[in-house]
N, C-alpha and C. Protein backbone atom coordinates (compact mmCIF):
# COMPACT_ATOMS: atom_id res chain seq x y z
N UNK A 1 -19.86 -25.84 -11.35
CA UNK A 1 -20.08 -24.95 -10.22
C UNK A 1 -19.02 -23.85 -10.23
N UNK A 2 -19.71 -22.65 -9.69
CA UNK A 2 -18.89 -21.31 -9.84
C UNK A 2 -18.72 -21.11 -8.52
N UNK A 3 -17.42 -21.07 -7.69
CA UNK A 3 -16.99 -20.20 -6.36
C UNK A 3 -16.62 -18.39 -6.15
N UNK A 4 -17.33 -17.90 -5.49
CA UNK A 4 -17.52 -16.19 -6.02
C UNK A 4 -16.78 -15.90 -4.40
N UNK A 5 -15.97 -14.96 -4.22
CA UNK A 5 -15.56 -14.83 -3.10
C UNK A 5 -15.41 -13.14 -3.22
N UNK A 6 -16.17 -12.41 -2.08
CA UNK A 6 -16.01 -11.01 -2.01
C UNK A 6 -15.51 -10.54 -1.37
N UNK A 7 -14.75 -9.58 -0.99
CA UNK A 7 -13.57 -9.16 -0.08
C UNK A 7 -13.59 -7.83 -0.01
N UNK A 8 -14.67 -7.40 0.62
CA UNK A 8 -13.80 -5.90 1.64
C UNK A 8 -12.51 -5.39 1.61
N UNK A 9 -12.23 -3.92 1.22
CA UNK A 9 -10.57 -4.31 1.60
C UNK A 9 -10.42 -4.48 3.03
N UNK A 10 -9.33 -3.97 3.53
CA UNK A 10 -9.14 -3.91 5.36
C UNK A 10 -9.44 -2.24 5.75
N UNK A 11 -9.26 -2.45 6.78
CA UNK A 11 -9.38 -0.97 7.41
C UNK A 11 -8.40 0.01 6.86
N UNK A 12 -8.81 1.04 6.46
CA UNK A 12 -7.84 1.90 6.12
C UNK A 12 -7.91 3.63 6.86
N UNK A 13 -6.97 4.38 6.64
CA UNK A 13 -6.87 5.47 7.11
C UNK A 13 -8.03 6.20 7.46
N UNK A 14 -8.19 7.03 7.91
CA UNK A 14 -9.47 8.32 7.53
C UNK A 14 -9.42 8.90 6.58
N UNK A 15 -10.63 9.24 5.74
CA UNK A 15 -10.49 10.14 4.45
C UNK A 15 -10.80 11.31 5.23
N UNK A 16 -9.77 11.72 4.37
CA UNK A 16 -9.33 13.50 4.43
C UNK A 16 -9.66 14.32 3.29
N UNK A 17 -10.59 15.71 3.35
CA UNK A 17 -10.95 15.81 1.89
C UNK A 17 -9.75 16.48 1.00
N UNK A 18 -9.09 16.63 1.83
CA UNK A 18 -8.04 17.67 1.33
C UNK A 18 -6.71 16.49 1.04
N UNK A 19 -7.34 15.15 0.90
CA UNK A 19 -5.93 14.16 0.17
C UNK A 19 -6.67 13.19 -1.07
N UNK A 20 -6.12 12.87 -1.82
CA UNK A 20 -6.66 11.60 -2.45
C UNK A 20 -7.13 10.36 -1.79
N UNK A 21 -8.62 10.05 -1.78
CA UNK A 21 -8.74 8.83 -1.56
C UNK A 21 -7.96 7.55 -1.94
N UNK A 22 -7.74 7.99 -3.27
CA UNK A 22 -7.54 6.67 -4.24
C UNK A 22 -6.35 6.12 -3.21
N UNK A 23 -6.03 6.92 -2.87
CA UNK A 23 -4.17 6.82 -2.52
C UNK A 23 -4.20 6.15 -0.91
N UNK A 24 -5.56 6.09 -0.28
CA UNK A 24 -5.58 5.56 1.54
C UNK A 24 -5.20 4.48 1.45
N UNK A 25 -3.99 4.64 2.74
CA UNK A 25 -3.59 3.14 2.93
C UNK A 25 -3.91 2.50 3.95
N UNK A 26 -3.47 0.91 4.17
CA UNK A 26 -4.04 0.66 5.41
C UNK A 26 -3.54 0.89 6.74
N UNK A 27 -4.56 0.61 7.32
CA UNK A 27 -3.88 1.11 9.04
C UNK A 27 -3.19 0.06 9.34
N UNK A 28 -2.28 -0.01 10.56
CA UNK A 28 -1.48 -1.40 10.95
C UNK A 28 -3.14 -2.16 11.52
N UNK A 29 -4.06 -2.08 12.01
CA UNK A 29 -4.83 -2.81 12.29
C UNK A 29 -5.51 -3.68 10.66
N UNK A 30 -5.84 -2.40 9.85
CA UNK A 30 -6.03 -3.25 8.44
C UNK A 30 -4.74 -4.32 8.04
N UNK A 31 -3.57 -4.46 8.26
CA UNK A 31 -2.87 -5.03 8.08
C UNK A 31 -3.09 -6.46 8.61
N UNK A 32 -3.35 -6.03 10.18
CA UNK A 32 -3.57 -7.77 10.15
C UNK A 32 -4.95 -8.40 9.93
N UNK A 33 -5.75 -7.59 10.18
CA UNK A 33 -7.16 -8.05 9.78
C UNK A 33 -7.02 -8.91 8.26
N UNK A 34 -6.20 -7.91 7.09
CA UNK A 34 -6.16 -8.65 5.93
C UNK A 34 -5.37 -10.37 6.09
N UNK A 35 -4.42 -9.78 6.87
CA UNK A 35 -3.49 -11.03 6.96
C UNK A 35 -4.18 -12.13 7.75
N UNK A 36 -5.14 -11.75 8.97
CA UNK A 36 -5.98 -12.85 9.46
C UNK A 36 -6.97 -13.60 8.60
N UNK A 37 -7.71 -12.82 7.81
CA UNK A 37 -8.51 -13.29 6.57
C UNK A 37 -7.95 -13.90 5.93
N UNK A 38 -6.74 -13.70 5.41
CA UNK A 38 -6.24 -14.51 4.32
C UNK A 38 -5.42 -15.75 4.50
N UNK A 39 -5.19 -15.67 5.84
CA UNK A 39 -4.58 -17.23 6.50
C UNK A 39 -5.90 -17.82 6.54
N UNK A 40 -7.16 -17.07 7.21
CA UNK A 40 -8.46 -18.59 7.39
C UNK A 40 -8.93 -18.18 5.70
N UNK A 41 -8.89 -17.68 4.95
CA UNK A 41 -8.61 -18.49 3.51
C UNK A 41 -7.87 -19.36 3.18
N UNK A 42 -7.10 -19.53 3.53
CA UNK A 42 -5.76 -20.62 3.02
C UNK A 42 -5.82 -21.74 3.61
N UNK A 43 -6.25 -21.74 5.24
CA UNK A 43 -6.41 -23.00 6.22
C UNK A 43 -8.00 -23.37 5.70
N UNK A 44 -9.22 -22.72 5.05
CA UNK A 44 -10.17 -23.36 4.61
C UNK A 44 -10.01 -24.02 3.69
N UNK A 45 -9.48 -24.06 2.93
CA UNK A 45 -9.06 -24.63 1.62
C UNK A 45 -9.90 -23.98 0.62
N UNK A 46 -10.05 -22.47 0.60
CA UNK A 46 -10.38 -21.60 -0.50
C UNK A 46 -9.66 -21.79 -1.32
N UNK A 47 -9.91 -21.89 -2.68
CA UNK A 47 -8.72 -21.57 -3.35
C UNK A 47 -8.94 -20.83 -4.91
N UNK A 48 -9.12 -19.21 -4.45
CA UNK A 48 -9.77 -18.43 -5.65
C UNK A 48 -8.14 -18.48 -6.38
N UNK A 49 -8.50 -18.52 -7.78
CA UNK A 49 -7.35 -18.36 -8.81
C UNK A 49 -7.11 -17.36 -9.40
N UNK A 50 -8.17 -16.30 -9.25
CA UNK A 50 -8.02 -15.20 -9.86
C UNK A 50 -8.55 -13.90 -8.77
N UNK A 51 -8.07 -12.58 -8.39
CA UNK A 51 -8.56 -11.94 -7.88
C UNK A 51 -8.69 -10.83 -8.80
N UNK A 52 -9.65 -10.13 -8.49
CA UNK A 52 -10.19 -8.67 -9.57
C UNK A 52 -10.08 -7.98 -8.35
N UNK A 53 -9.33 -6.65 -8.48
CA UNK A 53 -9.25 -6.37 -7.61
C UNK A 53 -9.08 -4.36 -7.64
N UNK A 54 -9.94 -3.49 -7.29
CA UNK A 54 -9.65 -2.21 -7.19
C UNK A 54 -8.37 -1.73 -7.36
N UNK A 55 -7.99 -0.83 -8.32
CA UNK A 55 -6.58 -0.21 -7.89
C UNK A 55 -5.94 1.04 -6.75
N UNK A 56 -7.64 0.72 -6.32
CA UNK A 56 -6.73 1.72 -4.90
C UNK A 56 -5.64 1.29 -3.64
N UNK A 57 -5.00 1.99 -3.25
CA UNK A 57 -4.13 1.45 -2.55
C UNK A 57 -4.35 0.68 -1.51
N UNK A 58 -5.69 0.64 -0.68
CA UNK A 58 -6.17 -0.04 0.04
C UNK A 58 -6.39 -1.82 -0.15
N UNK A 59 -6.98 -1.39 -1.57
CA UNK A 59 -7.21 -2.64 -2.01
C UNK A 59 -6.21 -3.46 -2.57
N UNK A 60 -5.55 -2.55 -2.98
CA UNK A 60 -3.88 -3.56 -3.32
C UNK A 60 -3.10 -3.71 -2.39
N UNK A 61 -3.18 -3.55 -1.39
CA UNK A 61 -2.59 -3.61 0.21
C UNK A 61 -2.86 -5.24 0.66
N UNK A 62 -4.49 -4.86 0.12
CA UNK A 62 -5.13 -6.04 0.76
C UNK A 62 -4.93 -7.44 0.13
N UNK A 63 -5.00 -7.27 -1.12
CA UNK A 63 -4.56 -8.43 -2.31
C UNK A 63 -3.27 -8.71 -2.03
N UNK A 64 -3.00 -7.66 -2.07
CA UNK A 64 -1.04 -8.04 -2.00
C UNK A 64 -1.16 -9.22 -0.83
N UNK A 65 -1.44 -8.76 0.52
CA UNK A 65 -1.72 -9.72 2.14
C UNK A 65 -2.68 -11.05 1.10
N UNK A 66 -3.50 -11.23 0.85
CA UNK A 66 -4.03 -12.15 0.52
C UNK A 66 -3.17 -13.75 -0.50
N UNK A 67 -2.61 -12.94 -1.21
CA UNK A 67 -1.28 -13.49 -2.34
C UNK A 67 -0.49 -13.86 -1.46
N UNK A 68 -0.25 -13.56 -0.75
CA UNK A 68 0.81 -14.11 0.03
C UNK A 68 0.48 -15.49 0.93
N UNK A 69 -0.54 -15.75 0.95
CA UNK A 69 -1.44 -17.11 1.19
C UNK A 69 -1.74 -18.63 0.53
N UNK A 70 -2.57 -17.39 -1.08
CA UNK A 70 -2.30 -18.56 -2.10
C UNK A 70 -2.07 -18.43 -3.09
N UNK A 71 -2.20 -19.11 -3.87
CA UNK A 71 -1.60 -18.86 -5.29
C UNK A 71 -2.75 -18.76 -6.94
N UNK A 72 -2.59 -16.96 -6.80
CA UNK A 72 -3.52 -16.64 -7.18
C UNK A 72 -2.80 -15.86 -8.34
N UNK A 73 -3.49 -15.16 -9.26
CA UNK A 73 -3.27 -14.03 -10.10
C UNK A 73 -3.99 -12.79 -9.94
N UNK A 74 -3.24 -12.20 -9.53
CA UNK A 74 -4.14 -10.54 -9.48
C UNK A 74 -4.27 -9.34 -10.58
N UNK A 75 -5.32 -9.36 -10.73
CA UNK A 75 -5.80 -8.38 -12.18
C UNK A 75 -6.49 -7.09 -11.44
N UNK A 76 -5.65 -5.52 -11.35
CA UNK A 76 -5.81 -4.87 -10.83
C UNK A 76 -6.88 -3.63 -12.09
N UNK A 77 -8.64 -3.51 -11.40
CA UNK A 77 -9.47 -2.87 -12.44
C UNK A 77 -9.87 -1.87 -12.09
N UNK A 78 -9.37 -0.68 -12.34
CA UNK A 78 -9.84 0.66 -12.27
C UNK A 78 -11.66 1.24 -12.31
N UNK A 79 -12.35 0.19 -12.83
CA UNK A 79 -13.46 0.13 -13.11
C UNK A 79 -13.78 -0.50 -11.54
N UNK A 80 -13.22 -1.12 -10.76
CA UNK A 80 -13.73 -1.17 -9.37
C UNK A 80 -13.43 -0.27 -8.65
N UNK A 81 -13.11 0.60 -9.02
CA UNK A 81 -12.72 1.64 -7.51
C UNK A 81 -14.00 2.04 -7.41
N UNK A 82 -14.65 2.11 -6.07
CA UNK A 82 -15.74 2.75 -5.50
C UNK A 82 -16.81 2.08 -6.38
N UNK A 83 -16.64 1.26 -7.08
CA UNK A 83 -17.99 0.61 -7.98
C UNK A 83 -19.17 -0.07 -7.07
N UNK A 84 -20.74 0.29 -8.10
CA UNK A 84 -21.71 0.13 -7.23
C UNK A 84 -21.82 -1.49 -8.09
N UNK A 85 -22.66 -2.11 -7.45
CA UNK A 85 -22.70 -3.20 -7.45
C UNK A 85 -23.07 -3.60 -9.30
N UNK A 86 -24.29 -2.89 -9.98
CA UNK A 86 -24.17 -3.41 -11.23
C UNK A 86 -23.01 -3.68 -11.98
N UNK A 87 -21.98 -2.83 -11.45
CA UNK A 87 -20.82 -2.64 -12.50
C UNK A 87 -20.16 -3.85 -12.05
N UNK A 88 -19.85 -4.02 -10.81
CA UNK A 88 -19.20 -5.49 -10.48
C UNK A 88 -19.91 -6.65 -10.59
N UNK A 89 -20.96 -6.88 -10.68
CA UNK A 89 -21.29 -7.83 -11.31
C UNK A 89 -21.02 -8.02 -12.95
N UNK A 90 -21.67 -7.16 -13.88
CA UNK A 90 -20.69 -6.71 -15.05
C UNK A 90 -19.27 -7.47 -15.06
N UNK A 91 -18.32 -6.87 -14.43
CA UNK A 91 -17.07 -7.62 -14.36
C UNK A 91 -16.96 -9.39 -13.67
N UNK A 92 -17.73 -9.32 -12.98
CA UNK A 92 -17.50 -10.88 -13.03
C UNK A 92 -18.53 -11.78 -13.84
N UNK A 93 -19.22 -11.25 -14.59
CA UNK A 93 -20.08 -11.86 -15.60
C UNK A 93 -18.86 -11.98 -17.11
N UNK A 94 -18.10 -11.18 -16.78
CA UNK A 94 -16.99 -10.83 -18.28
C UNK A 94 -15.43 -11.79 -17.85
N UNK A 95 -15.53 -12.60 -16.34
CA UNK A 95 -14.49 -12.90 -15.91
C UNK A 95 -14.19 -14.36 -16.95
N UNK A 96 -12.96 -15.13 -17.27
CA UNK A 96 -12.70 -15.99 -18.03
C UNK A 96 -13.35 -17.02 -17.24
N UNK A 97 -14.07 -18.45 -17.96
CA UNK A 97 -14.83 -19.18 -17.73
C UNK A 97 -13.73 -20.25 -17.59
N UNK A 98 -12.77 -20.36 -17.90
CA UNK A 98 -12.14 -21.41 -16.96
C UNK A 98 -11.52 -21.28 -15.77
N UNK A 99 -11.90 -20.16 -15.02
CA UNK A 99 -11.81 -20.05 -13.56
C UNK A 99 -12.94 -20.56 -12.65
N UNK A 100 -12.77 -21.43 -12.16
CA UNK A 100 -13.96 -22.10 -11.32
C UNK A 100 -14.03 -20.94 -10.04
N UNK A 101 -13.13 -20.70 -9.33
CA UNK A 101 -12.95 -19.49 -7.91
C UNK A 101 -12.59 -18.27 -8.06
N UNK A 102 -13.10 -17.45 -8.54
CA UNK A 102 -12.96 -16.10 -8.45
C UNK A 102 -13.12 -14.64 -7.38
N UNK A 103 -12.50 -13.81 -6.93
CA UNK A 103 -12.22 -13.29 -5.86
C UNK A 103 -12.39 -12.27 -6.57
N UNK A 104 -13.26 -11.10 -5.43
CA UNK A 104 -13.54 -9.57 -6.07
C UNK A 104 -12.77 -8.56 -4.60
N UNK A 105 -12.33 -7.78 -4.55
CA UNK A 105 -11.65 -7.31 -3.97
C UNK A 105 -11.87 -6.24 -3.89
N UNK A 106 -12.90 -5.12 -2.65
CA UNK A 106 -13.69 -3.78 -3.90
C UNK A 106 -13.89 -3.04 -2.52
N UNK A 107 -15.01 -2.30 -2.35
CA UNK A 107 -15.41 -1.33 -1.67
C UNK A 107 -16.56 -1.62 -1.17
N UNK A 108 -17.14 -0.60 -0.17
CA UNK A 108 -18.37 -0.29 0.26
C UNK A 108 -19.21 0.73 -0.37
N UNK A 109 -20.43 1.01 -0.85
CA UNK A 109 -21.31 0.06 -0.47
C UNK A 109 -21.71 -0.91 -1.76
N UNK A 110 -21.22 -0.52 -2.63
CA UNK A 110 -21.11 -1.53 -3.57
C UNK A 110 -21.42 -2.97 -3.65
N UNK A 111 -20.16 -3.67 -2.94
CA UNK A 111 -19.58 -4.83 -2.60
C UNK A 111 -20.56 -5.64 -1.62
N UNK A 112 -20.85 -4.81 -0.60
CA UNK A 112 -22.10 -5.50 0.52
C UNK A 112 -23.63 -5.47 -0.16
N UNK A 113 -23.89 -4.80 -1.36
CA UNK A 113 -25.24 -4.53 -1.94
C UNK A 113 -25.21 -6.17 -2.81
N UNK A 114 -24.05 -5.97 -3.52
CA UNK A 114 -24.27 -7.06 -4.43
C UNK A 114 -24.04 -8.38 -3.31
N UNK A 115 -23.35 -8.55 -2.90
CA UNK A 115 -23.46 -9.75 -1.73
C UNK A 115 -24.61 -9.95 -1.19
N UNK A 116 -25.26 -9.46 -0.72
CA UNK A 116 -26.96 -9.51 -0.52
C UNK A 116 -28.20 -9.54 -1.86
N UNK A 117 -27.49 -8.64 -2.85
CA UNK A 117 -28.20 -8.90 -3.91
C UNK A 117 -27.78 -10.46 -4.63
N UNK A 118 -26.66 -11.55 -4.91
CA UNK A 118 -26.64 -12.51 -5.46
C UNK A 118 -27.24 -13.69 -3.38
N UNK A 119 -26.86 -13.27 -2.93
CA UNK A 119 -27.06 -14.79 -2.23
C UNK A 119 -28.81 -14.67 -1.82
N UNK A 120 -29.28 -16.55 -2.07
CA UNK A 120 -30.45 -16.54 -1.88
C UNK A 120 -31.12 -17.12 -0.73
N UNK A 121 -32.19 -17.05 -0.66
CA UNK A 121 -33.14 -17.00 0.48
C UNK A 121 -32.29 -18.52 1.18
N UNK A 122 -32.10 -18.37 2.27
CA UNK A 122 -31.17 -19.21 2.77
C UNK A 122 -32.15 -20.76 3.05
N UNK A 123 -31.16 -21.53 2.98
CA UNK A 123 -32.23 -23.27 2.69
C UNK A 123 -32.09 -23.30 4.32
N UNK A 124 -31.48 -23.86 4.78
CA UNK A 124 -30.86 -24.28 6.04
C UNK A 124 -30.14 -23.28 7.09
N UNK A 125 -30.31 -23.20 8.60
CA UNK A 125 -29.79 -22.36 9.40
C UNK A 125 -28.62 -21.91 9.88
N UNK A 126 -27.80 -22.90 9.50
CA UNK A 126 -26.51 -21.83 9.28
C UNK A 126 -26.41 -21.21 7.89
N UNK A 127 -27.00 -21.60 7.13
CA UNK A 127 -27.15 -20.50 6.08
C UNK A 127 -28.08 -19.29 6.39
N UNK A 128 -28.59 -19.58 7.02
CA UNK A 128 -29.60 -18.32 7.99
C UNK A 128 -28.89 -17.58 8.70
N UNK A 129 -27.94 -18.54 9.64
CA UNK A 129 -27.16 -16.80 10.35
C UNK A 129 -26.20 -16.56 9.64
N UNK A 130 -25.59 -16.84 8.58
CA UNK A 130 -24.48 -16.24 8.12
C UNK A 130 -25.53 -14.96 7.17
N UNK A 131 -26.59 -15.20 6.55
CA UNK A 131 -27.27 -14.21 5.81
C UNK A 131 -27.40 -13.33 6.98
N UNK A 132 -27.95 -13.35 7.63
CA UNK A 132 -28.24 -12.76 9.01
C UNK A 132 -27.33 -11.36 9.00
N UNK A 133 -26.05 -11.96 9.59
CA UNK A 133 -24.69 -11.18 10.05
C UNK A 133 -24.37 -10.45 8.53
N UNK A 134 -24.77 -11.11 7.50
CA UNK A 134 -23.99 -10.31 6.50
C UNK A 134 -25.06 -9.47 5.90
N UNK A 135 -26.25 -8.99 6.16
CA UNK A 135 -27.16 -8.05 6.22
C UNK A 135 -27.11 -6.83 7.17
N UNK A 136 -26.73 -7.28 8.13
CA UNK A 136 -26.69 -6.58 9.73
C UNK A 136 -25.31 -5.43 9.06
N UNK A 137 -24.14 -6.23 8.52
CA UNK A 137 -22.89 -5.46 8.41
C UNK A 137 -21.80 -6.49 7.50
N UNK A 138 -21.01 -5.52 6.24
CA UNK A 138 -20.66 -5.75 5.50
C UNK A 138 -19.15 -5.11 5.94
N UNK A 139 -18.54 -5.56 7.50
CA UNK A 139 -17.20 -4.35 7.65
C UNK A 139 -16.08 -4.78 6.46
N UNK A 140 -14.99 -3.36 7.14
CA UNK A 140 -13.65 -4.05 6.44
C UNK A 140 -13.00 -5.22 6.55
N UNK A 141 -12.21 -5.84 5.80
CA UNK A 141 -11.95 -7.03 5.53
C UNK A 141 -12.82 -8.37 5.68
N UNK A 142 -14.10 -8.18 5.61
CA UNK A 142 -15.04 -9.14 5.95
C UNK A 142 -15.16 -10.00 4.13
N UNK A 143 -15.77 -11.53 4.73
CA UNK A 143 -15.31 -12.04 3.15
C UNK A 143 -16.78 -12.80 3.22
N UNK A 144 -17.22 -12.96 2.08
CA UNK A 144 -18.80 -13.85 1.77
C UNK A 144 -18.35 -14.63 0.56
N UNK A 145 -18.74 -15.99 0.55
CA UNK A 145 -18.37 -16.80 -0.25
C UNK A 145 -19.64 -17.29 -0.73
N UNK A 146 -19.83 -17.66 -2.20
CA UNK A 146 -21.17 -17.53 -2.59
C UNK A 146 -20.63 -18.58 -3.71
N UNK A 147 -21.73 -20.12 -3.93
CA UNK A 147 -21.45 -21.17 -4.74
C UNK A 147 -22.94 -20.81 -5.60
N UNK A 148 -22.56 -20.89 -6.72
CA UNK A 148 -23.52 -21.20 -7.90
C UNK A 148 -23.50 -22.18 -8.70
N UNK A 149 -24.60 -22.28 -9.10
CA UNK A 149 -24.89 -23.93 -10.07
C UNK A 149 -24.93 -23.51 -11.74
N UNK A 150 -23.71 -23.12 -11.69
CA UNK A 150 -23.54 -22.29 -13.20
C UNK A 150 -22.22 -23.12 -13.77
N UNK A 151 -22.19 -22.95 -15.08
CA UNK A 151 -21.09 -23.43 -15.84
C UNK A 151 -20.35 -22.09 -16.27
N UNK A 152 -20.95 -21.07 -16.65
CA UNK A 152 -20.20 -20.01 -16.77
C UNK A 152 -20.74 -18.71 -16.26
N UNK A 153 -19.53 -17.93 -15.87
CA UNK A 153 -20.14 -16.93 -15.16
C UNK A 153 -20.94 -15.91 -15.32
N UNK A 154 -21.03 -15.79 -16.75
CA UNK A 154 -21.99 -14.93 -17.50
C UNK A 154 -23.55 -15.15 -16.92
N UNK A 155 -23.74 -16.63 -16.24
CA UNK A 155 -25.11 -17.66 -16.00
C UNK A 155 -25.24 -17.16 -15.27
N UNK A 156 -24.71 -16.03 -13.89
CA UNK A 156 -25.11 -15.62 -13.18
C UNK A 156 -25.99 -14.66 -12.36
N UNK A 157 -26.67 -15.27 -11.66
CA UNK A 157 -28.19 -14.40 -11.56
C UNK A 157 -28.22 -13.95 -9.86
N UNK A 158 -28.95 -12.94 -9.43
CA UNK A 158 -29.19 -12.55 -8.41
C UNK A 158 -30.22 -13.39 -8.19
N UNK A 159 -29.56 -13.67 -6.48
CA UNK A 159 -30.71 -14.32 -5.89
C UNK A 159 -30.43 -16.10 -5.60
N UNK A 160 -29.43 -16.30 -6.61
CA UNK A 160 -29.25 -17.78 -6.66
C UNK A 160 -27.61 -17.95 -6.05
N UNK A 161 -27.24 -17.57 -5.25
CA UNK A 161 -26.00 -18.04 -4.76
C UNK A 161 -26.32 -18.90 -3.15
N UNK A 162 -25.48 -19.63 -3.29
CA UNK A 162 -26.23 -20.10 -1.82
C UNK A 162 -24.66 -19.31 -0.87
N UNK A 163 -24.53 -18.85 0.26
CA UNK A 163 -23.91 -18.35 1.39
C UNK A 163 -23.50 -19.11 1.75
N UNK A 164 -21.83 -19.87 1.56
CA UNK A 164 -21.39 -21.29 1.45
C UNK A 164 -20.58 -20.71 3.22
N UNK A 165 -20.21 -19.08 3.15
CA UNK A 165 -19.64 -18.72 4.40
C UNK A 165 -19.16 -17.34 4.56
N UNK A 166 -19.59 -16.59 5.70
CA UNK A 166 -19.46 -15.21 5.89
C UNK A 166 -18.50 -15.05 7.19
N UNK A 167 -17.14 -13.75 6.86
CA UNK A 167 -16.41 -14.40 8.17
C UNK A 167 -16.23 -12.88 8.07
N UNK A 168 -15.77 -12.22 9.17
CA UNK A 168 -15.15 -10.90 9.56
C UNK A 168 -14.22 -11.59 10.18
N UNK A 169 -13.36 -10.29 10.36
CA UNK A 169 -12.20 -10.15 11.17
C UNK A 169 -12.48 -10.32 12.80
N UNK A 170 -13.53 -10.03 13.07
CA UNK A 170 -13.67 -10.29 14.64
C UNK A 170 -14.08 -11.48 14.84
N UNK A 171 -14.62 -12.12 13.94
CA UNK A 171 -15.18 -13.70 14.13
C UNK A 171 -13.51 -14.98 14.48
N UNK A 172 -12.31 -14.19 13.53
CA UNK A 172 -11.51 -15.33 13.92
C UNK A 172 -10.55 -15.24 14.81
């Protein structure tokens, strides 16, 4: 079994056209939002080993807050900044197969496309409202955790993840 965990960064500044995106950091509210997420990661007993993670500053803001939880390795991929969902899947189809929990760390709308594009038609009703809420809205720092019946991650197909748990920042 494969654990897929997707991660919003947190809230960050306003884009300004007249600054670099790449470069937005987070707001003190993204700050704790990340840091609230990443404590009810740590008190769930998540435990991704690897995070892939955008090199924008937002998103390394957010990883950074997350690392500080558990004990992970962060692999920072330029190929996620602003990436639409084929490409991140791509990268976690290429991720090393002896990672059972893997963590993507990325953008909008990307990140919420493929989260809806891998999880499947929900079996049971709390798997129903968590699909629900994570259709409705994909905010910042919001996290979807998605279990597959794969041995390696390459095996991975849209449609077959089951929605093990969908949490925002306002939920905790």
């Amino acid at each position: 079994m494969k654990r897929l965990y997707l991660l919003r960064h947190a809230k960050a500044v306003p884009s300004d056209p007249q600054a670099d995106d790449h470069a937005r950091e987070l707001t003190v509210r993204g700050m704790h939002d990340a840091s609230a997420i990443a404590r009810y990661i740590h008190k769930s007993g998540f435990e991704p080993r690897l995070l892939l993670a955008s090199t924008s500053a937002r998103t390394r803001q957010t990883a950074e807050l997350v690392l500080r939880e558990i004990e992970a390795t962060a692999d920072y991929r330029e190929g996620l900044y602003l990436a639409e969902a084929g490409k991140i899947l791509g990268l976690i189809q290429a991720a090393p197969q002896s990672i059972s929990d893997l963590m993507v760390i990325g953008h909008n709308p990307g990140l919420e496309e493929l989260a809806t594009m891998l999880a499947r038609e929900p079996v049971r009703r709390k798997e129903r409202a968590r699909r629900d809420v994570l259709e409705e809205k994909f905010p910042t720092a919001a996290l979807a955790v998605l279990d597959f019946d794969i041995a390696k991650w390459r095996e991975i197909n849209l449609g077959e993840g089951k929605l093990a748990d969908f949490v925002r920042p306002k939920d905790l």
